[in-house]
Structure formats: structure tokens, C-alpha cells
Protein backbone atom coordinates (compact mmCIF):
# COMPACT_ATOMS: atom_id res chain seq x y z
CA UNK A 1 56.42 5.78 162.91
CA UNK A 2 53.14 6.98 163.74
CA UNK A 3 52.19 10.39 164.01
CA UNK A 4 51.34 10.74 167.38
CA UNK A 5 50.54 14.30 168.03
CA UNK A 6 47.34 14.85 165.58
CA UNK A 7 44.84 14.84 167.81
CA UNK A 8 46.00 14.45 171.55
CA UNK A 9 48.36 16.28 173.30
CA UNK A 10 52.21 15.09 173.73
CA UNK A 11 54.01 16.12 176.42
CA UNK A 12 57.70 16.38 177.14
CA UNK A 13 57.99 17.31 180.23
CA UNK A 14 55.87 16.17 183.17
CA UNK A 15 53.06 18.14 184.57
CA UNK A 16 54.99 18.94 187.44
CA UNK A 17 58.17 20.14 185.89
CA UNK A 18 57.60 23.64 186.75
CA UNK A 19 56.96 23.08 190.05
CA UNK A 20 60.27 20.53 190.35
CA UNK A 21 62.49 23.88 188.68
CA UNK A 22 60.99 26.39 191.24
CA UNK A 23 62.06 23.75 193.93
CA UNK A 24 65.29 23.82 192.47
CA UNK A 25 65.54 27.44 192.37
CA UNK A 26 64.32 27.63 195.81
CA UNK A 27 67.31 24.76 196.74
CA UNK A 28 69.86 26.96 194.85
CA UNK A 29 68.96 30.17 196.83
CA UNK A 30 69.40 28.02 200.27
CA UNK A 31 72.89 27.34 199.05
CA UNK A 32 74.08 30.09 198.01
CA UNK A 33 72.66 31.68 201.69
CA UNK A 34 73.99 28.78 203.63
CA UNK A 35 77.31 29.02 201.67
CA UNK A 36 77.42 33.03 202.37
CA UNK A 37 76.35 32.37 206.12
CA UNK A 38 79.51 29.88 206.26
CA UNK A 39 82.43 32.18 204.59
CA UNK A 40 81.01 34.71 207.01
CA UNK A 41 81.90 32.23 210.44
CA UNK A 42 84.52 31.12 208.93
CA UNK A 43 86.57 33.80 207.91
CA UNK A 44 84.96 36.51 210.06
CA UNK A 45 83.60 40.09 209.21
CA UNK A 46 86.58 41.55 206.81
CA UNK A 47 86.52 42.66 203.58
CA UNK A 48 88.04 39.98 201.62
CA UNK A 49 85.74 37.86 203.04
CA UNK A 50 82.78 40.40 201.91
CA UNK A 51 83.64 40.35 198.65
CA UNK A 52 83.21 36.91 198.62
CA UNK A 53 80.17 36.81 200.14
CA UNK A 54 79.41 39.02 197.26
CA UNK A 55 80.88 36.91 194.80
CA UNK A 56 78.42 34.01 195.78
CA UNK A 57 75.74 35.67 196.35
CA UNK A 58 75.63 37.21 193.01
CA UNK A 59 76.86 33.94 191.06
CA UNK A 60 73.80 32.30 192.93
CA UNK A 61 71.09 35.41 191.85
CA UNK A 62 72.26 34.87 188.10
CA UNK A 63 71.97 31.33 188.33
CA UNK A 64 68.71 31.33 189.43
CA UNK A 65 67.82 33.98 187.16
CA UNK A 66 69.38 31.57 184.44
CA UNK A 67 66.66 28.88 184.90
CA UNK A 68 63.75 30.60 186.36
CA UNK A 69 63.96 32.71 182.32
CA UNK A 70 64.91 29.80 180.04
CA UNK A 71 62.52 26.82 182.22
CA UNK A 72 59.53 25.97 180.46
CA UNK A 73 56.96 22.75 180.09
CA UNK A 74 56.73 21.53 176.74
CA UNK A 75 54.06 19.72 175.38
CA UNK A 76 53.24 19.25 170.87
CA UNK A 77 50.12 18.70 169.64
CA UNK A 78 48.92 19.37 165.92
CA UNK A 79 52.27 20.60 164.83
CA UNK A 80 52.41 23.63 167.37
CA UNK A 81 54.72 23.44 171.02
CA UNK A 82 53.19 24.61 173.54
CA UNK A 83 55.01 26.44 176.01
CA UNK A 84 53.89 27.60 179.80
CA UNK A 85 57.32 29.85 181.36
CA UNK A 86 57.84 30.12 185.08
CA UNK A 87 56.00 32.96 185.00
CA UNK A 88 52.85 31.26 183.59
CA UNK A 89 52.90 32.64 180.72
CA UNK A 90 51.48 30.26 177.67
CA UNK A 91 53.50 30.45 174.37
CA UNK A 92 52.39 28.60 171.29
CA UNK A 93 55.07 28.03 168.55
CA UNK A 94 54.17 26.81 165.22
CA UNK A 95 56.86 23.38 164.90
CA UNK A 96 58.19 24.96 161.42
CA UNK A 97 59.90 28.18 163.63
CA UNK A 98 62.06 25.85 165.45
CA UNK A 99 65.58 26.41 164.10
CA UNK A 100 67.61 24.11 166.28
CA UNK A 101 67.45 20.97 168.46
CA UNK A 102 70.47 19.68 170.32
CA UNK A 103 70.13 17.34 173.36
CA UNK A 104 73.06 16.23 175.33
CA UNK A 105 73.35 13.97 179.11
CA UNK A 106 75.19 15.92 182.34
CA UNK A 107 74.76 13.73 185.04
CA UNK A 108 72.11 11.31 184.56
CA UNK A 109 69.88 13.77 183.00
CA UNK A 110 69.75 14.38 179.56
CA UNK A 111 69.63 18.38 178.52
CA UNK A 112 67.76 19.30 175.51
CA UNK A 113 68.08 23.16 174.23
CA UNK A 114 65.54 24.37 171.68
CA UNK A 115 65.91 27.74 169.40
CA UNK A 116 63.35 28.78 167.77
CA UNK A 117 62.32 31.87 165.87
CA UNK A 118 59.44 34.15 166.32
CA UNK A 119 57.84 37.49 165.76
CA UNK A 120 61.53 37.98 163.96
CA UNK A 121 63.31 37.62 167.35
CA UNK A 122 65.38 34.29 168.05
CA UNK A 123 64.16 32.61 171.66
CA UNK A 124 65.91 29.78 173.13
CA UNK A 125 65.13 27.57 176.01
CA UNK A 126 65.63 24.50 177.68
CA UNK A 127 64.64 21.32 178.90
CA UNK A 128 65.84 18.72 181.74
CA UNK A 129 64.38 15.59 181.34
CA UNK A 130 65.07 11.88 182.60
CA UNK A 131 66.74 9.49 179.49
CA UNK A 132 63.73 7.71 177.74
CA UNK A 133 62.99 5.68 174.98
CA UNK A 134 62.55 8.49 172.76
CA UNK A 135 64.06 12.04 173.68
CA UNK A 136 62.25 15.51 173.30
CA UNK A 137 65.02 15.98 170.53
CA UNK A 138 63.82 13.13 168.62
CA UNK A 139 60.29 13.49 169.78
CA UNK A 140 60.66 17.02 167.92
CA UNK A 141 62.67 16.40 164.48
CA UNK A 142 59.53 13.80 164.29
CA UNK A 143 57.03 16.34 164.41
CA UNK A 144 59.23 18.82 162.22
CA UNK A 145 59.25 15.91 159.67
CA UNK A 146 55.68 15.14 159.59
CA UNK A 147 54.91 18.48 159.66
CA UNK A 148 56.98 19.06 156.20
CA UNK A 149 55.79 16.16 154.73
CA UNK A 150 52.16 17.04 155.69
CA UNK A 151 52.93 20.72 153.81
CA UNK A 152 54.30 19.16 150.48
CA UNK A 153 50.98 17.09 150.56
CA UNK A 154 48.99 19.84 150.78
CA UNK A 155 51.24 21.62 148.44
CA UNK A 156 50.95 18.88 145.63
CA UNK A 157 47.33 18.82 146.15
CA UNK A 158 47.08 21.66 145.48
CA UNK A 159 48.91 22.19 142.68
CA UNK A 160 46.55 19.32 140.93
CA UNK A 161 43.29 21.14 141.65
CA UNK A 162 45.16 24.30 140.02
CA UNK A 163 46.42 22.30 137.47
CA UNK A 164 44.41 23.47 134.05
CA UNK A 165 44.71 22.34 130.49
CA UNK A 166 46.78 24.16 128.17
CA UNK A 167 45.65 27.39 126.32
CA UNK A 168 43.58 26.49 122.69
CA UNK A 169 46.67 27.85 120.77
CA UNK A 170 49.23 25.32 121.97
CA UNK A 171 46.57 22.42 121.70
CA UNK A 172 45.78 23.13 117.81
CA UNK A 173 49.37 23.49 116.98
């Protein structure tokens, strides 16, 4: 397979992802109001229904809190990822620091979750995409491969120009 991500930039996700996952958190909030607002007429002002009220409420904050930490847009070019968080916040991570790549489908979207280590701390995040022809997981291992093959090239190369003839003793003996 070609190597793809030399010189132009890859990306995983589409442009718009991050604006599709605020959406999402901004659907999720609705919910979990609506869904409050609802065990509230329903059941009335007591306080088992309060708690809850409570319960969903706070389920809803941490899920939204869930994806609006771990959502990023992914794009690889020249054997780095580059990373923009909700928060817009740019993160470039060399392609050697990733330590794990697992991808799996939940209903009719397939779920890749990256870990990767840097500045000694282990990150993780994750990535909803749409099945393609080739997923982020093995759009990734690709790059990881290239990327250590393009390092033991370098490596051997360099090894020749270093490479000097043996000492006078051993060559008159």
C-alpha cells in the first residue's frame, strides 16, 4: 500500500465532526431536561421523585462531560496525529507514542479508541466514525508501520555511513 500521509494531510474524521459532537452534547442535555421535566408531571413534587430527577440529571452532566473530554478530530500527516479537542485545543502526537488501537461497531457506527502516551502521562480518546473502506484503526497501524519501517531505514543507513574499516592491528594479523 502506498504511503499516503507524506506530504498531504489525512483525515479521519470529517471537518465537521466537532461541530456534529457539540450537537450531540447539546441533544443529550435536551434529554436529560425533557426527561427531568417529565418524572416531575408525572410523578409530582415528592422526594422520591427528586431524587430521580437527580439521578438523571447527573447521569446526563457526566455523560456529556464523557464526550465533550475524550471528542477530538483526527487527522495524520508525516507520521504525527493531529488532534483539535472540543475545547480547541491543537495536540500533535508523534505516531510512535500511540500504544493502542481498538475499533469496534455499536449501532451502525463503528467506535475507534486510541491510547497513546505522552509527556509520561497515558491519554486516551475516541473516535465515532461511519464504516468505510479502510477504518481509522487500520488507517493508523498503517502509518505506525511505515513509520517503523521508515526508522530502521534510516537506522541502517546510518549504520553504513558509520561503518569504518577495522583497526591496522586486526588487518595485519
Amino acid at each position: 500500500m502506498e504511503h499516503y500521509t507524506k506530504k498531504k494531510r489525512v483525515y479521519i474524521t470529517s471537518k465537521s465532526y466537532l461541530k456534529r459532537m457539540r450537537g450531540f452534547c447539546m441533544l443529550l442535555a435536551g434529554l436529560s431536561a425533557v426527561a427531568c421535566g417529565f418524572t416531575l408531571l408525572a410523578l409530582g413534587i415528592t422526594f422520591p421523585s427528586l431524587g430521580i430527577v437527580a439521578g438523571i440529571g447527573i447521569t446526563g452532566l457526566l455523560l456529556i462531560r464523557f464526550f465533550w473530554k475524550n471528542a477530538r478530530s483526527v487527522s495524520l500527516k508525516a507520521g504525527n496525529i493531529i488532534m483539535k479537542t472540543m475545547s480547541d485545543i491543537n495536540v500533535v502526537v508523534p505516531v510512535g507514542s500511540i500504544r493502542e488501537v481498538k475499533s469496534s461497531a455499536f449501532l451502525g457506527l463503528q467506535l475507534t479508541r486510541i491510547r497513546y502516551k505522552i509527556d509520561g502521562g497515558l491519554s486516551r480518546f475516541f473516535v465515532f466514525t461511519r464504516p468505510q473502506e479502510l477504518s481509522p484503526e487500520q488507517v493508523i497501524k498503517d502509518e505506525i508501520a511505515e513509520t517503523r519501517k521508515m526508522k530502521a531505514v534510516a537506522k541502517e543507513k546510518k549504520k553504513e555511513a558509520n561503518h569504518k574499516p577495522d583497526s591496522v592491528l586486526t588487518q595485519i594479523a
